[in-house]
Protein backbone atom coordinates (compact mmCIF):
# COMPACT_ATOMS: atom_id res chain seq x y z
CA UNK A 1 111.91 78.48 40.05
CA UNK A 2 113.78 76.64 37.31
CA UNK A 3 114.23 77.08 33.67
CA UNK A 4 112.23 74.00 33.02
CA UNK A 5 109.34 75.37 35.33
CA UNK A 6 109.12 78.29 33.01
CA UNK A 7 109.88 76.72 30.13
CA UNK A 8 106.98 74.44 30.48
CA UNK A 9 104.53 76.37 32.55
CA UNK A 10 102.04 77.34 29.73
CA UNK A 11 102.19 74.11 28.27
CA UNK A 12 100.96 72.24 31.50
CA UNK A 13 98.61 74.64 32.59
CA UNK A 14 96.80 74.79 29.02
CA UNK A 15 97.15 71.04 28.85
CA UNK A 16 95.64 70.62 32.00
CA UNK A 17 92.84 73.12 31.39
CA UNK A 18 92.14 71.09 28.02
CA UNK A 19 91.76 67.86 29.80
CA UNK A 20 89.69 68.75 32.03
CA UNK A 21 87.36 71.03 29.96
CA UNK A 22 87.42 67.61 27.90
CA UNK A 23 87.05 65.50 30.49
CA UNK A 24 84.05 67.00 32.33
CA UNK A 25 82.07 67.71 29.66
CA UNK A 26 81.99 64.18 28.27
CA UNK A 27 81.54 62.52 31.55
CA UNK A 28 78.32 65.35 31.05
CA UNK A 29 77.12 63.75 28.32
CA UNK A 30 77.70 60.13 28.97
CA UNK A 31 75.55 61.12 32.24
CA UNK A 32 73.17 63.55 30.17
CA UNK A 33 72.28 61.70 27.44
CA UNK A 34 71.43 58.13 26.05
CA UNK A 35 73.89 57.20 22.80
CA UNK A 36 72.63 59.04 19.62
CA UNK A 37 70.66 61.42 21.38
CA UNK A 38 70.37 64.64 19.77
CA UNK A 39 69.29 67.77 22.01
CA UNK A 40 69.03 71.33 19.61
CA UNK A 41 71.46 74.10 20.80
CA UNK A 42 70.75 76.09 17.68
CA UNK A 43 68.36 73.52 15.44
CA UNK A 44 69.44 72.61 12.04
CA UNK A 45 72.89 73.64 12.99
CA UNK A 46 73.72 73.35 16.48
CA UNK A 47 73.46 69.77 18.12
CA UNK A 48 74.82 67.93 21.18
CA UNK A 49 74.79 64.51 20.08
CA UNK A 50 76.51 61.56 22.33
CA UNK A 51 78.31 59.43 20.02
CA UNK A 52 81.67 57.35 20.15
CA UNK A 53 84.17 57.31 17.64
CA UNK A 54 85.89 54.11 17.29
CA UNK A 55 87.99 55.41 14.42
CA UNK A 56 90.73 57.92 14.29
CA UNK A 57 89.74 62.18 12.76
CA UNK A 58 86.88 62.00 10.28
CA UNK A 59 86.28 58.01 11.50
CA UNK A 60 89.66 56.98 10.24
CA UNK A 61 89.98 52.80 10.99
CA UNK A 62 86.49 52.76 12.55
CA UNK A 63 85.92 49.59 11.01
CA UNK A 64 89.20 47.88 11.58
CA UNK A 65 89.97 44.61 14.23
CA UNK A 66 89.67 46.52 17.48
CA UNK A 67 92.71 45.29 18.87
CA UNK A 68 94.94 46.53 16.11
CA UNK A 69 92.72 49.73 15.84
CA UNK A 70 93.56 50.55 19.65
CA UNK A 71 97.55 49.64 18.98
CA UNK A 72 97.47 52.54 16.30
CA UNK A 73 95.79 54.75 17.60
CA UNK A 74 97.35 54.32 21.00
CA UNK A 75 101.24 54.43 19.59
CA UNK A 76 99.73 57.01 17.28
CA UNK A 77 99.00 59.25 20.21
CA UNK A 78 101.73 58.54 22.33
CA UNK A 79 104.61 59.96 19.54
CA UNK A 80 102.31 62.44 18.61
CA UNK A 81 102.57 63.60 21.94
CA UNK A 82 106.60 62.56 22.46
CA UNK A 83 106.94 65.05 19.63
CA UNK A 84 105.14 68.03 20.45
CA UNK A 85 107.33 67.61 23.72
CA UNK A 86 110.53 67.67 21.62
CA UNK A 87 109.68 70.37 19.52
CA UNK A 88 107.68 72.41 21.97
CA UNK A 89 111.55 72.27 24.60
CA UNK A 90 113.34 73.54 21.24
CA UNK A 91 111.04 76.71 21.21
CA UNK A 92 112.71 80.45 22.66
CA UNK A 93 110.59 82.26 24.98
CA UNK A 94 109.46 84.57 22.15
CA UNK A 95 107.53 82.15 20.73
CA UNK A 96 104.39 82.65 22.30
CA UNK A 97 101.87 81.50 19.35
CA UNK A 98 103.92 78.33 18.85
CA UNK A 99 103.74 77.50 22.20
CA UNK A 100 100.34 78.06 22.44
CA UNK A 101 99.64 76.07 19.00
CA UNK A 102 101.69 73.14 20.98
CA UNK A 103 100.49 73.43 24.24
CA UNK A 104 96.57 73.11 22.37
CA UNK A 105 97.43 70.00 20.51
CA UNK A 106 99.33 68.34 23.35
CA UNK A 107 95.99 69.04 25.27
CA UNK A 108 93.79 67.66 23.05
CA UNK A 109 96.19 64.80 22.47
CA UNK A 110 95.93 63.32 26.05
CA UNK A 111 92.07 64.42 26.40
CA UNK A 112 91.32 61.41 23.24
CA UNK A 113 93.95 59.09 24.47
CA UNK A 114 92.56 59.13 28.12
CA UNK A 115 89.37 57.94 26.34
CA UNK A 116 90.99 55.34 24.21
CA UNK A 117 92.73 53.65 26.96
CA UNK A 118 89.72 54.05 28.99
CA UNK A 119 87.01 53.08 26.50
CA UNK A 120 88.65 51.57 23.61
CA UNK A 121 87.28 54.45 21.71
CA UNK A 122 86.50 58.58 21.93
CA UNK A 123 83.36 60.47 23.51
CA UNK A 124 81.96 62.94 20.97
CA UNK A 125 79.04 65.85 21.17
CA UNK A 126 79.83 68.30 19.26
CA UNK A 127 77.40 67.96 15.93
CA UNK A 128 77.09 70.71 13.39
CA UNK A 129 75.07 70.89 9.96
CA UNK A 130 75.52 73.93 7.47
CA UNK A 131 72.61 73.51 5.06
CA UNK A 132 72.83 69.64 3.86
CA UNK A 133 76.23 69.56 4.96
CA UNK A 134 77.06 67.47 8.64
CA UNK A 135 81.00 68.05 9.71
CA UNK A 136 81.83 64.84 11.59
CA UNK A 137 80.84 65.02 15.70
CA UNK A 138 83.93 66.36 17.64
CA UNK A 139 85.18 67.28 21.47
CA UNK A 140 86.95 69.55 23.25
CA UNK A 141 89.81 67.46 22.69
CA UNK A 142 89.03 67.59 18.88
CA UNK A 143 88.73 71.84 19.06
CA UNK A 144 91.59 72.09 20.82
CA UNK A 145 94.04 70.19 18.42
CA UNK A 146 92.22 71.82 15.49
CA UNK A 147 93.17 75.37 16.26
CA UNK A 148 96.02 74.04 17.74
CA UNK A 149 97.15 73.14 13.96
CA UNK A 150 95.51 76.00 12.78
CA UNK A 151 98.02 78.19 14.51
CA UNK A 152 100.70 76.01 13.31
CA UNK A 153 99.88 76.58 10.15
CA UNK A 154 98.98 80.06 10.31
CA UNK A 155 102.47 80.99 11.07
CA UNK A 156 104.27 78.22 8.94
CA UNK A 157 102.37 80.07 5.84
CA UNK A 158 103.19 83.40 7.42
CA UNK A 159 107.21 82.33 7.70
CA UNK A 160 106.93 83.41 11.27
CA UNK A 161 107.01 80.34 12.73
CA UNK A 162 110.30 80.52 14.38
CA UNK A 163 109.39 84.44 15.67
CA UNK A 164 106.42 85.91 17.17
């Protein structure tokens, strides 16, 4: 096999694995259940609720023009993705967490734009409340690029970002 097999094998097959987790589940709700339906996993905490973002994390742009919104977030998405390839190939084989952390967000990164380009806008179901507190719907997609970043940052603070 070649270097660039190796170098990129975790990266694809986590990518992959992240779009089509994504993918399935919300052509699952889209099928499942009617636009701002809310079914109890775990009630007053736990909801799936189908709703679409039109906006970017936390409804970023949601009301914007729609064409410009989709440029954005479209562009957005595509260098977002350009550079986790350029800094993922830069990575040694002994970083491990870093390429996971890159190979999460790069999954989650083509899981939402699939959606954009397909819908103009993002599938979510993920709803949670703590208390009075609701933390804004999210996907796989979402999840994935979260702790994604999380393990970025867990090792950026830790200074062990270049070693594992």
């Amino acid at each position: 096999m070649t270097d660039a097999f190796h170098r990129y094998r975790l990266l694809a097959i986590v990518a992959c694995m992240i779009v089509v987790a994504d993918q399935i589940t919300k052509a699952w709700v889209q099928t499942a259940l009617t636009p701002f339906e809310m079914v109890p996993v775990i009630p007053k905490v736990f909801y799936l609720t189908h709703v679409y973002n039109t906006g970017g994390a936390f409804g970023f742009l949601a009301g914007a023009e729609s064409v410009w919104r989709q440029a954005v977030f479209i562009v957005t998405s595509l260098v977002a993705m350009g550079m986790v390839l350029y800094f993922y190939r830069a990575l040694t084989s002994g970083q491990q967490s870093m390429r996971w952390a890159f190979a999460l967000i790069f999954g989650g990164a083509i899981g939402n734009f699939i959606d954009r380009v397909r819908f103009g806008k993002v599938v979510d179901f993920l709803d949670v409340f703590i208390g009075s507190y609701h933390w804004p719907t999210f996907n796989v997609a979402d999840s994935a690029i979260s702790i994604g970043i999380g393990l970025f940052i867990l090792h950026m603070i830790r200074g062990d970002a270049l070693e594992d």
